[in-house]
C-alpha atoms as a PDB file:
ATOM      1  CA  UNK A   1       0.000   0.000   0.000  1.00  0.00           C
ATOM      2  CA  UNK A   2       3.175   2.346   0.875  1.00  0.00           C
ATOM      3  CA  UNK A   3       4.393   1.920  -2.690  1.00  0.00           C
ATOM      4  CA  UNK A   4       1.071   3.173  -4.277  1.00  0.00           C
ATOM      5  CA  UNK A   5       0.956   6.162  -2.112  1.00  0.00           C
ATOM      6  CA  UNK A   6       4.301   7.229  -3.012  1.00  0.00           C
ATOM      7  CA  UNK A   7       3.238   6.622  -7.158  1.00  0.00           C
ATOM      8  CA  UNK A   8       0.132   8.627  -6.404  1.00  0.00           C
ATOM      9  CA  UNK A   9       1.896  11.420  -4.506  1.00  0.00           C
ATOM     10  CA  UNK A  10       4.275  11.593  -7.416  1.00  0.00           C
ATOM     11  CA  UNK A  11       1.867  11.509  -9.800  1.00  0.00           C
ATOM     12  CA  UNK A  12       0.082  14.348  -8.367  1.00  0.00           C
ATOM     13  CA  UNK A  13       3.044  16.510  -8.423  1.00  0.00           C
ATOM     14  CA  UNK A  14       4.047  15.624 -11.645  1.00  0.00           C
ATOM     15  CA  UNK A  15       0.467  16.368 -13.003  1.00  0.00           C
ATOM     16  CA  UNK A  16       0.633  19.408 -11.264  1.00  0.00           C
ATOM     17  CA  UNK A  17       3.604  20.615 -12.962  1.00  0.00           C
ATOM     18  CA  UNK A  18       2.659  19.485 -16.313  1.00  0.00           C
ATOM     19  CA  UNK A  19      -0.367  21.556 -15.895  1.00  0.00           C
ATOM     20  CA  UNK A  20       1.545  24.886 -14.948  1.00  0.00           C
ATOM     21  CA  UNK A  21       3.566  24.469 -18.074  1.00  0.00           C
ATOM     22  CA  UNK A  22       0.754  24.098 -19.728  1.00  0.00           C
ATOM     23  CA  UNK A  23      -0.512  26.887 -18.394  1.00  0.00           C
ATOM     24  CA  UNK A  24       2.354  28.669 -19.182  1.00  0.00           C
ATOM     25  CA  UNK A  25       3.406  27.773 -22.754  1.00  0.00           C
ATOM     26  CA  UNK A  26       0.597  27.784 -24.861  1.00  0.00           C
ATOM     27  CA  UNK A  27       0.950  27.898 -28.108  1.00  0.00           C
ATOM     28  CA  UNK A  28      -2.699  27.316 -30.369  1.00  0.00           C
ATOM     29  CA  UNK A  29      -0.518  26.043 -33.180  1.00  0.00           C
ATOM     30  CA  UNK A  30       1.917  24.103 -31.952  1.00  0.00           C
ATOM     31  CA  UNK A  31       2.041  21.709 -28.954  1.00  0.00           C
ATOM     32  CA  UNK A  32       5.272  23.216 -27.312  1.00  0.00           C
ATOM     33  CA  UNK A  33       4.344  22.788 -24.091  1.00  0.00           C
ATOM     34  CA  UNK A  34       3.758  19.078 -24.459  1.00  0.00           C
ATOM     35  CA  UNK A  35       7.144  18.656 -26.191  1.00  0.00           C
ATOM     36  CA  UNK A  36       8.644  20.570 -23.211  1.00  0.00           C
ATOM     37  CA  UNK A  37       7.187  18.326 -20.371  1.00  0.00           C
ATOM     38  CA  UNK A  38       7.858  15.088 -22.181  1.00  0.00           C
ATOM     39  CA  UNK A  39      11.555  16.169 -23.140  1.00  0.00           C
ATOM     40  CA  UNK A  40      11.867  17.686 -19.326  1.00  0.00           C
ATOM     41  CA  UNK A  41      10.806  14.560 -17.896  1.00  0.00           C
ATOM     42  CA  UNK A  42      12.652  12.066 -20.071  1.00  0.00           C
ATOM     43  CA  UNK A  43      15.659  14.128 -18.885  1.00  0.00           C
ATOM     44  CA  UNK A  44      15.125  14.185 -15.470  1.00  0.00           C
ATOM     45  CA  UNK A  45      14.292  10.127 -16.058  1.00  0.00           C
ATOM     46  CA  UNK A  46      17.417   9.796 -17.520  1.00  0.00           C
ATOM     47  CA  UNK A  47      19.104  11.593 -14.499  1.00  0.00           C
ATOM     48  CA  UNK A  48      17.461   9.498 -11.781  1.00  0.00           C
ATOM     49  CA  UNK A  49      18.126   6.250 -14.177  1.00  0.00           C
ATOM     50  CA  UNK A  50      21.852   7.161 -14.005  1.00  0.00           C
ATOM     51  CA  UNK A  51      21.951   8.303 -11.117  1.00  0.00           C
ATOM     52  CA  UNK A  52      20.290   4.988  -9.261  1.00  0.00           C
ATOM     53  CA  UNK A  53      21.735   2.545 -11.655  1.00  0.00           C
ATOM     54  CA  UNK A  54      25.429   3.303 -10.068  1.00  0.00           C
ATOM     55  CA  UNK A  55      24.266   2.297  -6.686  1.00  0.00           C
ATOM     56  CA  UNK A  56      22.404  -0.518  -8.268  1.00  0.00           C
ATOM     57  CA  UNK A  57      19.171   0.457  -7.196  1.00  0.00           C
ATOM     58  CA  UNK A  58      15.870   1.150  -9.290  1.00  0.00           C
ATOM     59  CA  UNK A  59      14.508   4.635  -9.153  1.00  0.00           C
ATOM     60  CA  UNK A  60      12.440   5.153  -6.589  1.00  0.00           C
ATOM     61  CA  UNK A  61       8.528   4.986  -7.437  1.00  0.00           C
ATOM     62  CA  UNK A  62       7.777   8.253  -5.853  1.00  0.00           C
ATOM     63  CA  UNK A  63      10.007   9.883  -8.355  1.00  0.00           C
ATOM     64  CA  UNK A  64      10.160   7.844 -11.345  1.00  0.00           C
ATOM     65  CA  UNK A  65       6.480   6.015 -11.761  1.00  0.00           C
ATOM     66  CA  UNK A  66       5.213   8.927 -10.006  1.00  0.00           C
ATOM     67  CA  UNK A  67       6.864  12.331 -11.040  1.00  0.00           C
ATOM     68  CA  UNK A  68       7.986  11.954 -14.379  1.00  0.00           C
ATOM     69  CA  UNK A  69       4.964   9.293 -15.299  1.00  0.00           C
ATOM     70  CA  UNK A  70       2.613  12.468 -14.121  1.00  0.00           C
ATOM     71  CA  UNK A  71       4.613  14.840 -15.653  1.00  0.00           C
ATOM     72  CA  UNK A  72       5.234  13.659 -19.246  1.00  0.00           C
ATOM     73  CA  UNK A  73       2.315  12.449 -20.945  1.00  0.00           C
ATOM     74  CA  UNK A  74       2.089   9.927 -24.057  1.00  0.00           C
ATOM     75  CA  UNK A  75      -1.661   9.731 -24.556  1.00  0.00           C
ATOM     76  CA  UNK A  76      -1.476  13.968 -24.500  1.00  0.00           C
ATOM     77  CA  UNK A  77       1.295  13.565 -27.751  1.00  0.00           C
ATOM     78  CA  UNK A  78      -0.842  11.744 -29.132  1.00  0.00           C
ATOM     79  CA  UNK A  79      -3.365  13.311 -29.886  1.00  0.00           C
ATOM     80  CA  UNK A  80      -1.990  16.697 -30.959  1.00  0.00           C
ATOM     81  CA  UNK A  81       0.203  14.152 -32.945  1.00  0.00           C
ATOM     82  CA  UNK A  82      -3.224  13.713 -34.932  1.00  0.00           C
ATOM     83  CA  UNK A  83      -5.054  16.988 -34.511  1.00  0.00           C
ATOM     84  CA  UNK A  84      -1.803  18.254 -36.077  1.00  0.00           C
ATOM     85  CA  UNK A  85      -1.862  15.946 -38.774  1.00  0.00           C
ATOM     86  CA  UNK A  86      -5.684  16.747 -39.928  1.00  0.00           C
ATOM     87  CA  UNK A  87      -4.138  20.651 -40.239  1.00  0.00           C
ATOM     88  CA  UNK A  88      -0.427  19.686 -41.180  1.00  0.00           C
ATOM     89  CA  UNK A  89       1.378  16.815 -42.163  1.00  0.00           C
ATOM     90  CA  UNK A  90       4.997  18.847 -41.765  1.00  0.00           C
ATOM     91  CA  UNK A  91       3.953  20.160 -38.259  1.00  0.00           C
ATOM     92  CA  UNK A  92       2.355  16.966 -37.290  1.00  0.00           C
ATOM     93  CA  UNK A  93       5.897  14.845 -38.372  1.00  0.00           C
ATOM     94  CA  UNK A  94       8.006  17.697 -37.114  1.00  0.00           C
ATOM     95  CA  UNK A  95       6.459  17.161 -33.826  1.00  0.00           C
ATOM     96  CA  UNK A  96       6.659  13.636 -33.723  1.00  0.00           C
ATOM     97  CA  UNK A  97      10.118  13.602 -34.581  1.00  0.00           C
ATOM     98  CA  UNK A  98      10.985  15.962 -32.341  1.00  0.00           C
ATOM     99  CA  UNK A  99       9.659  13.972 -29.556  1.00  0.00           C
ATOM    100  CA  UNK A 100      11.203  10.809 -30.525  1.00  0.00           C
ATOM    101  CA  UNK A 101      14.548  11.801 -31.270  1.00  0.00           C
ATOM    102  CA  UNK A 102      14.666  14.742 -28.941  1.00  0.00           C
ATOM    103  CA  UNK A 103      13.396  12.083 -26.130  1.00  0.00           C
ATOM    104  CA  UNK A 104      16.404   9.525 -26.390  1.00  0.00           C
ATOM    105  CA  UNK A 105      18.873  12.159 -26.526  1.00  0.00           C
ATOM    106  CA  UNK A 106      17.694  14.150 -23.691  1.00  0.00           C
ATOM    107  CA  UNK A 107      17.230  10.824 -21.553  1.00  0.00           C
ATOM    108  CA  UNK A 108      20.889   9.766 -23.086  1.00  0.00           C
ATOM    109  CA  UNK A 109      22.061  13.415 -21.841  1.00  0.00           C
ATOM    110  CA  UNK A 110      20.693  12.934 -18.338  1.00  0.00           C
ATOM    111  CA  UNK A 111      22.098   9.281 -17.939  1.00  0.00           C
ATOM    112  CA  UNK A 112      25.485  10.850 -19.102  1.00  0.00           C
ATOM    113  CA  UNK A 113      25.532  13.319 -16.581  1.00  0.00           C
ATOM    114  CA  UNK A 114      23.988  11.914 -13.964  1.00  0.00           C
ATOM    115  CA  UNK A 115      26.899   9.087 -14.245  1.00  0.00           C
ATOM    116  CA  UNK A 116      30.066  10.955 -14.206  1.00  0.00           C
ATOM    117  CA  UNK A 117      29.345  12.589 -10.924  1.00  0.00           C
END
């Protein structure tokens, strides 16, 4: 019961913060804001990944299931991923793309870091 208390605090935080950014970045056009919270969070995944691994322990739930599950958001991509295709194929595979390959190399970039220290 402890461990899904800790996800659900997490989670609330996370979806918290996802929502200020929303809140904060929005653009009608394009789903910045989105792009921002799922390349923030695959980051910050990537940080706590590297970061755990050396100790050879798993991220804790609170943080990793909890935080950056609430804070990034797949079903969210989407479906801007297809409202953006109905108006634009080039936004809509722009945005895609830049969440894929943006993604690994910002989770890449936080296991990097997080290792060398």
């Amino acid at each position: 019961m402890k461990k899904y208390l800790f996800v659900g605090i997490g989670g609330a935080l996370g979806s918290f913060l996802r929502y200020g950014v929303n809140v904060f970045i929005h653009m009608p056009v394009f789903p910045l804001a989105t792009l921002s919270v799922n390349l923030i969070g695959t980051f910050i995944l990537g940080m706590l990944t590297g970061h755990f691994s050396k100790r050879n322990k798993p991220v804790p739930l609170l943080l990793g299931t909890g935080l950056c599950g609430g804070f990034t958001t797949m079903s969210t991509f989407t479906a801007e991923s297809i409202r953006l295709l109905e108006t634009s194929v080039w936004l809509s595979s722009l945005y895609i793309s830049a969440t894929l390959i943006l993604g690994i190399i910002f989770g890449l970039i936080g296991i990097y870091i997080s290792s060398k220290r």
